[in-house]
PDB file of N, CA and C in Angstrom:
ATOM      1  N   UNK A   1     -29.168 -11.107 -78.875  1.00  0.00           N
ATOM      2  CA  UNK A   1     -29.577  -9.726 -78.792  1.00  0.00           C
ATOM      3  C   UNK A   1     -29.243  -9.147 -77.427  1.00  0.00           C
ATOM      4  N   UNK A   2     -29.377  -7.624 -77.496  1.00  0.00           N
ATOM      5  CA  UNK A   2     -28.986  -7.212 -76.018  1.00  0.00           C
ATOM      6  C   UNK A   2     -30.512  -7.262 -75.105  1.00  0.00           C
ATOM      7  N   UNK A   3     -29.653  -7.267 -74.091  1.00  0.00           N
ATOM      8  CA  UNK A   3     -30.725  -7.061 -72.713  1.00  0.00           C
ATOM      9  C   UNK A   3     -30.896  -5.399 -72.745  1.00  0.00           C
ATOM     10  N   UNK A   4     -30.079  -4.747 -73.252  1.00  0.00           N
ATOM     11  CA  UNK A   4     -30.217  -3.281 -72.805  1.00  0.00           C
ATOM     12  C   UNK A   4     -31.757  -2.478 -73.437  1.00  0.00           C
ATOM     13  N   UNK A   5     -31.806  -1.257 -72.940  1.00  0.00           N
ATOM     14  CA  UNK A   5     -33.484  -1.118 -72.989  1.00  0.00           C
ATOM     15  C   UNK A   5     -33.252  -0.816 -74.688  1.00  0.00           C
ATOM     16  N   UNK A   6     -32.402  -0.128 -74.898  1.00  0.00           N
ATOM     17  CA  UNK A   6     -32.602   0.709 -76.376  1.00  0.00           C
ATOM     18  C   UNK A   6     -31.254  -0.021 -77.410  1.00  0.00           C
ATOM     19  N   UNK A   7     -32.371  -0.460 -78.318  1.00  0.00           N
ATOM     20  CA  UNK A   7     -31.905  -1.333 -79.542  1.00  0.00           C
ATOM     21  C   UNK A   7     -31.723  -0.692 -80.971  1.00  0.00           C
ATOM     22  N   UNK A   8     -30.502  -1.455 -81.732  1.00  0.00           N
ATOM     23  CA  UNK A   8     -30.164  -0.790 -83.131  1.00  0.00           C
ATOM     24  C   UNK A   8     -31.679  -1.637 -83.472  1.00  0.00           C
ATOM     25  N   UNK A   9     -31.887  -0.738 -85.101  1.00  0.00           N
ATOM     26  CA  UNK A   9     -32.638  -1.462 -86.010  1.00  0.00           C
ATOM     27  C   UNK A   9     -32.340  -2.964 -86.326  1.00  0.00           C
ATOM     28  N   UNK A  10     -31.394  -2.895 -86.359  1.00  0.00           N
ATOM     29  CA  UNK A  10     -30.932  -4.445 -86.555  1.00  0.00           C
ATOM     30  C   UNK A  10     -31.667  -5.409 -85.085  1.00  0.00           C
ATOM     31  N   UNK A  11     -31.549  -4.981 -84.323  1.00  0.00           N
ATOM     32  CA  UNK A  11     -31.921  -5.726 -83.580  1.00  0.00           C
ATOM     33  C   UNK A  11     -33.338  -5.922 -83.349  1.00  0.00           C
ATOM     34  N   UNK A  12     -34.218  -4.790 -83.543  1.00  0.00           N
ATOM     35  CA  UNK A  12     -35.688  -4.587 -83.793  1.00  0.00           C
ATOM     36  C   UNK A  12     -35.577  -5.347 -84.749  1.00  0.00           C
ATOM     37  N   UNK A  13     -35.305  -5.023 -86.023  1.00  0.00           N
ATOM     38  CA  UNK A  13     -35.620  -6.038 -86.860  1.00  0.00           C
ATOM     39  C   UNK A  13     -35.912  -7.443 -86.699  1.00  0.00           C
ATOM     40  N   UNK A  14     -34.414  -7.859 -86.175  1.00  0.00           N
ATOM     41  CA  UNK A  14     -34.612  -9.325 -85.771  1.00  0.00           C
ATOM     42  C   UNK A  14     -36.146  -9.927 -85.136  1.00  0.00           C
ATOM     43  N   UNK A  15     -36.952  -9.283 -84.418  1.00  0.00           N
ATOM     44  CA  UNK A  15     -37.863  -9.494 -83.004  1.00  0.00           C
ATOM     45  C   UNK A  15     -38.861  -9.822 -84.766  1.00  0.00           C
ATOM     46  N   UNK A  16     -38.621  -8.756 -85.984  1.00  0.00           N
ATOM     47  CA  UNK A  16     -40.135  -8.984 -86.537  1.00  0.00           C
ATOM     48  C   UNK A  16     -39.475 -10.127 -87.779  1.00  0.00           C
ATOM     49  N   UNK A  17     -38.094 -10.782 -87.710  1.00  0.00           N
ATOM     50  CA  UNK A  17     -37.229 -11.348 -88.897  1.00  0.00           C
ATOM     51  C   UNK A  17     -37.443 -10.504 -89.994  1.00  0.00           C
ATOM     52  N   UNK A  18     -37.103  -9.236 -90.002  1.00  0.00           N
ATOM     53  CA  UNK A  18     -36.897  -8.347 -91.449  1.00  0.00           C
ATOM     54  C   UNK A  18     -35.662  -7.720 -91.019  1.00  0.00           C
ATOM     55  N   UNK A  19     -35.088  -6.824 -91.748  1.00  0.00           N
ATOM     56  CA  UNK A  19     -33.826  -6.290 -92.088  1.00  0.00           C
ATOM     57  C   UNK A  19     -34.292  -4.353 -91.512  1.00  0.00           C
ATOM     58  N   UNK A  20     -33.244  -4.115 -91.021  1.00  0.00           N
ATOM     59  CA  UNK A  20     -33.288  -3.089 -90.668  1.00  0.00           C
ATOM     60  C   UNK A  20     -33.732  -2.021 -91.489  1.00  0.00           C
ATOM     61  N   UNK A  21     -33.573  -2.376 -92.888  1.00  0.00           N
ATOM     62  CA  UNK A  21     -34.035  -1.243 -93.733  1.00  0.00           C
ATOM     63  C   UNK A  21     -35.779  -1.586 -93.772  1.00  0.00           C
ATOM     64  N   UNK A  22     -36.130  -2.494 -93.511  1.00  0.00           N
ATOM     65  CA  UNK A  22     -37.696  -2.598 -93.409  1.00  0.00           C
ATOM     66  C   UNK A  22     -38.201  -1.662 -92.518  1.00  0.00           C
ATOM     67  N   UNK A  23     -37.416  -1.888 -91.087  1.00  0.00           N
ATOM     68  CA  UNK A  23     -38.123  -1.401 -89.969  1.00  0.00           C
ATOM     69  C   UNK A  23     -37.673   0.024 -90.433  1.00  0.00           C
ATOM     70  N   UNK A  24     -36.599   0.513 -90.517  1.00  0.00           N
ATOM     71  CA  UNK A  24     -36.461   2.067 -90.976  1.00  0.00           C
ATOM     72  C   UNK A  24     -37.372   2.284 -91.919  1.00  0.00           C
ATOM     73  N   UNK A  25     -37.771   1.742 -92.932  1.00  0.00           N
ATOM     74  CA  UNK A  25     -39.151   2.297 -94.022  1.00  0.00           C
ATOM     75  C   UNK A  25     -40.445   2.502 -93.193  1.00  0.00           C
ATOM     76  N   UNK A  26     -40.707   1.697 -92.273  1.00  0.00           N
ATOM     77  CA  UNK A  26     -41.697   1.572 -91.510  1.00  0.00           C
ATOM     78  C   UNK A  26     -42.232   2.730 -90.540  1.00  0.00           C
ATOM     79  N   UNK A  27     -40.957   3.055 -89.919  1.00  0.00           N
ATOM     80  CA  UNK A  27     -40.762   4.043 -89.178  1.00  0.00           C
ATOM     81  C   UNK A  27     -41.258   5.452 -89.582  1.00  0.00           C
ATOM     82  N   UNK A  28     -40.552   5.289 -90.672  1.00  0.00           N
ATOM     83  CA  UNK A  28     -40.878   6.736 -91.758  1.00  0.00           C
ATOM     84  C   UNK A  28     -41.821   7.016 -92.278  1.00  0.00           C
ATOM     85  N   UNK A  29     -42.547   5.689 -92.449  1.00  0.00           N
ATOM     86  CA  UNK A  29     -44.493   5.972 -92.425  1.00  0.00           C
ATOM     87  C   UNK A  29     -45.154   6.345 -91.661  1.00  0.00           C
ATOM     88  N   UNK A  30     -44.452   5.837 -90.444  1.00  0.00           N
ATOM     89  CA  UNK A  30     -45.395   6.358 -89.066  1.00  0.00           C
ATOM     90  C   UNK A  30     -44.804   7.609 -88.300  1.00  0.00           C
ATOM     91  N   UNK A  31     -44.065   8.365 -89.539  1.00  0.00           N
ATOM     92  CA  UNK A  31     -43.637  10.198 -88.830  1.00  0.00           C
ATOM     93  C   UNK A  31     -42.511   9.607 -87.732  1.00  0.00           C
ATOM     94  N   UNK A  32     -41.726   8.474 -87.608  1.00  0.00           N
ATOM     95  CA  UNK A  32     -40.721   8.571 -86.353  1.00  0.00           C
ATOM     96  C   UNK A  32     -39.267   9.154 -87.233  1.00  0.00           C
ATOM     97  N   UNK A  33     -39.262   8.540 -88.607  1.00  0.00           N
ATOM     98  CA  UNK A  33     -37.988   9.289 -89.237  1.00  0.00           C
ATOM     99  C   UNK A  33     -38.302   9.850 -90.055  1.00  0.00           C
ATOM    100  N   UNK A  34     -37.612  10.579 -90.657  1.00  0.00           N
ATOM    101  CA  UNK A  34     -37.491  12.030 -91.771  1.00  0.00           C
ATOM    102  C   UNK A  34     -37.007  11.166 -92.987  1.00  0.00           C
ATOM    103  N   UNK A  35     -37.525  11.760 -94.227  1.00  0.00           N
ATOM    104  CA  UNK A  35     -37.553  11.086 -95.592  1.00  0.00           C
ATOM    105  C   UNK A  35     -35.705  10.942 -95.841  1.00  0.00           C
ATOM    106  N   UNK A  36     -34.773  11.905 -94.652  1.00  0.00           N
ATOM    107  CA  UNK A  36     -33.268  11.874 -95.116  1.00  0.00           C
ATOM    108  C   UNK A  36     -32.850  10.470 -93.842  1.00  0.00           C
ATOM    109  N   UNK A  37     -33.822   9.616 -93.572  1.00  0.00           N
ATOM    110  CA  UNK A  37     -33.651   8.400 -92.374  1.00  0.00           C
ATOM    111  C   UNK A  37     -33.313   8.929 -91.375  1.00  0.00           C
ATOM    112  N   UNK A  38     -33.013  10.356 -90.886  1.00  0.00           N
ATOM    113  CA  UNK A  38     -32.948  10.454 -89.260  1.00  0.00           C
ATOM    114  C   UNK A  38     -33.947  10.731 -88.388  1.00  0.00           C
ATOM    115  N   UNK A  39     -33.735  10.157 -87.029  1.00  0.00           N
ATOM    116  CA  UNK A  39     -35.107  10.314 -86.312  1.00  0.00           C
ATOM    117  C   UNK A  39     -35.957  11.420 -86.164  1.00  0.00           C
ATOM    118  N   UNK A  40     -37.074  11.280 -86.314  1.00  0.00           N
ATOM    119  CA  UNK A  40     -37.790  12.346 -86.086  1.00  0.00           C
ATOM    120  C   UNK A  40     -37.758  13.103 -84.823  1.00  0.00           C
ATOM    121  N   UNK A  41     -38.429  14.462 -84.748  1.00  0.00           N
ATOM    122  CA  UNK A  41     -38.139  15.014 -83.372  1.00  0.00           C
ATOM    123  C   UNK A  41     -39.205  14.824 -82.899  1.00  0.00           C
ATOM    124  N   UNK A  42     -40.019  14.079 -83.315  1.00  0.00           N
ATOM    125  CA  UNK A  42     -41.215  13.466 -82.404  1.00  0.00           C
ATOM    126  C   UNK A  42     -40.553  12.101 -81.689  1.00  0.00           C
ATOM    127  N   UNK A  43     -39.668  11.179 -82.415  1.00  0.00           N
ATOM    128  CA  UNK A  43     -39.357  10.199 -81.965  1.00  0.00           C
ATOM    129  C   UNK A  43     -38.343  10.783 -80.409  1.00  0.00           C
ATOM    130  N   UNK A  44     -37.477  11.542 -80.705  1.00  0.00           N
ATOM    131  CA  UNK A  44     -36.855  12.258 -79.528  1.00  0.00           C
ATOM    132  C   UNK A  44     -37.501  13.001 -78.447  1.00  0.00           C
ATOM    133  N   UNK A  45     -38.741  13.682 -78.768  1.00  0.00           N
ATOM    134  CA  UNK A  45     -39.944  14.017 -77.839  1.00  0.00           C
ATOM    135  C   UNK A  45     -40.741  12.701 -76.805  1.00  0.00           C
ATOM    136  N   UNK A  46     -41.061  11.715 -77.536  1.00  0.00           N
ATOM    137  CA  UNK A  46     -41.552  10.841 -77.068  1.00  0.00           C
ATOM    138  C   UNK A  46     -41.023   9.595 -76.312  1.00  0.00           C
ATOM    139  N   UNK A  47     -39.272   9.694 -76.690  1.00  0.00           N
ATOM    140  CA  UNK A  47     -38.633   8.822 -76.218  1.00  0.00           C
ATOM    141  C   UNK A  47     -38.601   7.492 -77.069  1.00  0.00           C
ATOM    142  N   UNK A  48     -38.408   7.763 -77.973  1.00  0.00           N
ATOM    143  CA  UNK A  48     -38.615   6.271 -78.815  1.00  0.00           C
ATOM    144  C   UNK A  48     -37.247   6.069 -79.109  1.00  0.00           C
ATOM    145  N   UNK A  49     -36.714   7.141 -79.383  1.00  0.00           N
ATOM    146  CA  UNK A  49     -34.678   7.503 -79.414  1.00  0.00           C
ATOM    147  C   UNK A  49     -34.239   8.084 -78.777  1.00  0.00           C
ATOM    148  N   UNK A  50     -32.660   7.395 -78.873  1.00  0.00           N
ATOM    149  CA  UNK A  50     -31.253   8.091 -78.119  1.00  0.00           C
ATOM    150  C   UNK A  50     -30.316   8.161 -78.926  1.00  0.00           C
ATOM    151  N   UNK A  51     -29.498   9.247 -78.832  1.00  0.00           N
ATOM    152  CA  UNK A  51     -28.609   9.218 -79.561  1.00  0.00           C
ATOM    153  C   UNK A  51     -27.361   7.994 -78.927  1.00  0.00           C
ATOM    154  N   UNK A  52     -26.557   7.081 -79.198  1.00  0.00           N
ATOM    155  CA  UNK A  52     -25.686   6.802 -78.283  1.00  0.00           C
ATOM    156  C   UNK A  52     -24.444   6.582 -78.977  1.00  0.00           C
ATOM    157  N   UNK A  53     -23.291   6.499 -78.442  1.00  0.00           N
ATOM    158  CA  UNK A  53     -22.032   5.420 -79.348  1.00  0.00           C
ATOM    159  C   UNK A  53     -21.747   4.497 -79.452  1.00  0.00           C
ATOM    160  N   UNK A  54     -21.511   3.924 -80.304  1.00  0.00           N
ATOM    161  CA  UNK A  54     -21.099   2.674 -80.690  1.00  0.00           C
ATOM    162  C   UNK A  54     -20.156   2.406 -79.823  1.00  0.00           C
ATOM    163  N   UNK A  55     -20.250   1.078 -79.497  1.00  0.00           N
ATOM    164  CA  UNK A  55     -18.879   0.342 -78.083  1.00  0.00           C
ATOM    165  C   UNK A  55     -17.863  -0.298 -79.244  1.00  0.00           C
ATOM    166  N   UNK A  56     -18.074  -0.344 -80.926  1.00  0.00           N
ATOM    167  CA  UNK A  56     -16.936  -0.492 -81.472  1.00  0.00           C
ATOM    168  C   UNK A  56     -16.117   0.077 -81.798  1.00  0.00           C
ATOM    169  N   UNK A  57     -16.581   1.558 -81.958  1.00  0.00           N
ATOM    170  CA  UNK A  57     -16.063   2.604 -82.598  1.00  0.00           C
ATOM    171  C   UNK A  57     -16.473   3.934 -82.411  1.00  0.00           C
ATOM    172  N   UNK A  58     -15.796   4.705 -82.511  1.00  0.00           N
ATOM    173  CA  UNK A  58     -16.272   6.116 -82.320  1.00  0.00           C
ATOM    174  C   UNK A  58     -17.005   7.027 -82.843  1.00  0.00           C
ATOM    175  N   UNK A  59     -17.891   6.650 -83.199  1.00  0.00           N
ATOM    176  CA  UNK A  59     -18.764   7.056 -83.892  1.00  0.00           C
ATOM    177  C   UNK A  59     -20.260   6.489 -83.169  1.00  0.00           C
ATOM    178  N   UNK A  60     -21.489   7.871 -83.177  1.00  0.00           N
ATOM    179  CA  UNK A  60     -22.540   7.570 -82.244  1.00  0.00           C
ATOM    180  C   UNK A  60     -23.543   7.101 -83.695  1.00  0.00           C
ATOM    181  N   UNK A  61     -24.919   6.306 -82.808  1.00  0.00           N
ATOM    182  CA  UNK A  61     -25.518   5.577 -84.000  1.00  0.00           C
ATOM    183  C   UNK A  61     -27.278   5.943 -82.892  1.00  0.00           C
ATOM    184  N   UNK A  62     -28.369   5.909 -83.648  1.00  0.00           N
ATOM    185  CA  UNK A  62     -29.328   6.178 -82.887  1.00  0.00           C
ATOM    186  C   UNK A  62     -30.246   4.780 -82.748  1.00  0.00           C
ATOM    187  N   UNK A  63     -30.237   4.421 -81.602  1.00  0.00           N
ATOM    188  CA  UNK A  63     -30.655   3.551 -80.675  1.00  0.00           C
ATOM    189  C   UNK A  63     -31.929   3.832 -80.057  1.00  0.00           C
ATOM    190  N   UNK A  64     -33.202   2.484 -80.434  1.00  0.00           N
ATOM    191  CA  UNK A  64     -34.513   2.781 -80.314  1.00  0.00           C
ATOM    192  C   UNK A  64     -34.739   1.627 -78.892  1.00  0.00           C
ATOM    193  N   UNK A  65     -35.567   2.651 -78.184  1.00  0.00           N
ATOM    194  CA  UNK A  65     -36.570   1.863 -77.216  1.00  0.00           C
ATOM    195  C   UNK A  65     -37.165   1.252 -77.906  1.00  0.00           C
ATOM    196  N   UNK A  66     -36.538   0.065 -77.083  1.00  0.00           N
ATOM    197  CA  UNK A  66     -36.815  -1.834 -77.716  1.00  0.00           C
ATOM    198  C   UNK A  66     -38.615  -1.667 -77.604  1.00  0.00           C
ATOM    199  N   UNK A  67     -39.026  -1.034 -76.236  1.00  0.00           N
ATOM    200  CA  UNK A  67     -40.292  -2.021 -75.802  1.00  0.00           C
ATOM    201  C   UNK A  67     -41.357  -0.806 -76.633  1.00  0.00           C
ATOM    202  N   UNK A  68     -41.139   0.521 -76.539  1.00  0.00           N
ATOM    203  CA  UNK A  68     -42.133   1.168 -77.042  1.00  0.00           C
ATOM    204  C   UNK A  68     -41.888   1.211 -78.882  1.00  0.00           C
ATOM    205  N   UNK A  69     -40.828   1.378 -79.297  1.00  0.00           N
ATOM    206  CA  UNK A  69     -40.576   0.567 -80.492  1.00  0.00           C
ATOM    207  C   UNK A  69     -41.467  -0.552 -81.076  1.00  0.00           C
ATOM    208  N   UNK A  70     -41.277  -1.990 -80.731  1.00  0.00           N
ATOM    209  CA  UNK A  70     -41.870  -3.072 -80.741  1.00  0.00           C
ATOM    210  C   UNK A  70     -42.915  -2.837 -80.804  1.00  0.00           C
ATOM    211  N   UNK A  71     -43.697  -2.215 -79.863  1.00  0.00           N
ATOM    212  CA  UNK A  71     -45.309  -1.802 -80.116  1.00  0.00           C
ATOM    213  C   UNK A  71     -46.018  -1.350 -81.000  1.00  0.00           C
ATOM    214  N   UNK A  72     -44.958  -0.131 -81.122  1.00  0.00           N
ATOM    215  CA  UNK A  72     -45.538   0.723 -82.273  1.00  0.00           C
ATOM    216  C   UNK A  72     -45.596  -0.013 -83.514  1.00  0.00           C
ATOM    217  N   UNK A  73     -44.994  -0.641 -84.108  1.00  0.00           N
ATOM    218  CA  UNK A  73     -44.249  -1.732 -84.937  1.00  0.00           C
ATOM    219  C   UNK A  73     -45.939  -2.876 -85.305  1.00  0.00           C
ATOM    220  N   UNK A  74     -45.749  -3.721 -84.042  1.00  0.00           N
ATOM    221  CA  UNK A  74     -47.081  -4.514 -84.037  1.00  0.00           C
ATOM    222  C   UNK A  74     -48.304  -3.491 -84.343  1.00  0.00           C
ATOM    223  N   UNK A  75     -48.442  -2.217 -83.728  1.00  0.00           N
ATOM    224  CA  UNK A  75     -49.639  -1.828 -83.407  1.00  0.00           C
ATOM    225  C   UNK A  75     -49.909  -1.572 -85.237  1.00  0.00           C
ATOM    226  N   UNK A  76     -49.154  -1.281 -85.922  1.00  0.00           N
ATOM    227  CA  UNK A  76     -48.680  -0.684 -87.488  1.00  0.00           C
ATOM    228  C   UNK A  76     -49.004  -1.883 -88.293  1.00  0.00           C
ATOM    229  N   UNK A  77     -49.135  -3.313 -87.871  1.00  0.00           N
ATOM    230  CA  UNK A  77     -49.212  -4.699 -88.541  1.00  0.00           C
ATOM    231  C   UNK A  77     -48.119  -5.218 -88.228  1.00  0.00           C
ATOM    232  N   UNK A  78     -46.838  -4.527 -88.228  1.00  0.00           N
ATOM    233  CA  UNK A  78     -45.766  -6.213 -88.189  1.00  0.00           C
ATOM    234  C   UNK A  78     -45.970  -7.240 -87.135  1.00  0.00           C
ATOM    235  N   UNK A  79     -45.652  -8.375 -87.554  1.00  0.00           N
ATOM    236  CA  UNK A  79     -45.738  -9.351 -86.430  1.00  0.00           C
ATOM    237  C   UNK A  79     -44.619  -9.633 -86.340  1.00  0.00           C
ATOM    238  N   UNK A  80     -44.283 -10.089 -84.536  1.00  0.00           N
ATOM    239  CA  UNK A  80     -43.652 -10.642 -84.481  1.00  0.00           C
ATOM    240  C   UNK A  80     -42.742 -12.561 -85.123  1.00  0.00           C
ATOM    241  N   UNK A  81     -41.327 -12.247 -85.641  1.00  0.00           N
ATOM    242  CA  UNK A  81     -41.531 -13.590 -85.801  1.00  0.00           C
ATOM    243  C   UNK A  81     -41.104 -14.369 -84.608  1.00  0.00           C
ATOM    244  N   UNK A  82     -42.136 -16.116 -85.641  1.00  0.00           N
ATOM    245  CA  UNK A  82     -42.141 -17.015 -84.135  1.00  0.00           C
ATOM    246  C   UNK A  82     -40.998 -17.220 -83.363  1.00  0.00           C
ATOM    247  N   UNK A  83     -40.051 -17.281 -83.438  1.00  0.00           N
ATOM    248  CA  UNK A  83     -38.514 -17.928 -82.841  1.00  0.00           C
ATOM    249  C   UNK A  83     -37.598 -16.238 -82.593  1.00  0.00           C
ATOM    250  N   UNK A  84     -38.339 -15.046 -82.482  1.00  0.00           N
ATOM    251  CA  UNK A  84     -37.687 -14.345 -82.157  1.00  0.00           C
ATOM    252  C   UNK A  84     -37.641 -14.038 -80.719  1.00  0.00           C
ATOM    253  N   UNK A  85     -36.588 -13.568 -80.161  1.00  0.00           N
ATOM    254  CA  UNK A  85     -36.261 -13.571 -78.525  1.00  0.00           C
ATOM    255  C   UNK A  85     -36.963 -12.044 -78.458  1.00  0.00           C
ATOM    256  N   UNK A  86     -36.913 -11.888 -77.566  1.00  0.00           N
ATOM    257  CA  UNK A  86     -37.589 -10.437 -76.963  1.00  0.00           C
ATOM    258  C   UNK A  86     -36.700  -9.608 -75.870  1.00  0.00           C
ATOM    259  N   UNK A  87     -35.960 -10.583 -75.604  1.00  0.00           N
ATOM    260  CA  UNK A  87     -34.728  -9.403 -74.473  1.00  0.00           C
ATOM    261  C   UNK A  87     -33.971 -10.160 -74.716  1.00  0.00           C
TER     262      UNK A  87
END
């Protein structure tokens, strides 16, 4: 996983071992995305997202603060799984 502060779903995911479409359902319960999956403008108010680009391709993808992310996440029930890295 990256060291960098703000992580794809995929990579959140990993921290709870579910699939990115979990954590995106999740999200969308707790008002951070819109029923069409893009971030909410609360999530952009609060800093939970960035928009950024992809370093494969040209095309930008929205990238979540790993640490306030993660929280919100636990604080919601997921747990972390055991053997997942954290940075």
């Amino acid at each position: 996983m990256s060291n960098e502060m703000y992580w794809t779903m995929k990579e959140i995911g990993a921290v709870f071992g579910v699939t990115s479409h979990k954590v995106g359902k999740k999200l969308k319960e707790l008002g951070f995305r819109t029923p069409q999956g893009r971030p909410s403008q609360r999530a952009f108010n609060e800093g939970y997202v960035q928009q950024r680009w992809a370093w494969e391709s040209e095309v930008y993808l929205w990238a979540w603060h790993r640490d306030k992310t993660t929280a919100l996440l636990e604080q919601a029930g997921m747990e972390r799984a055991k053997d997942a890295a954290t940075n």
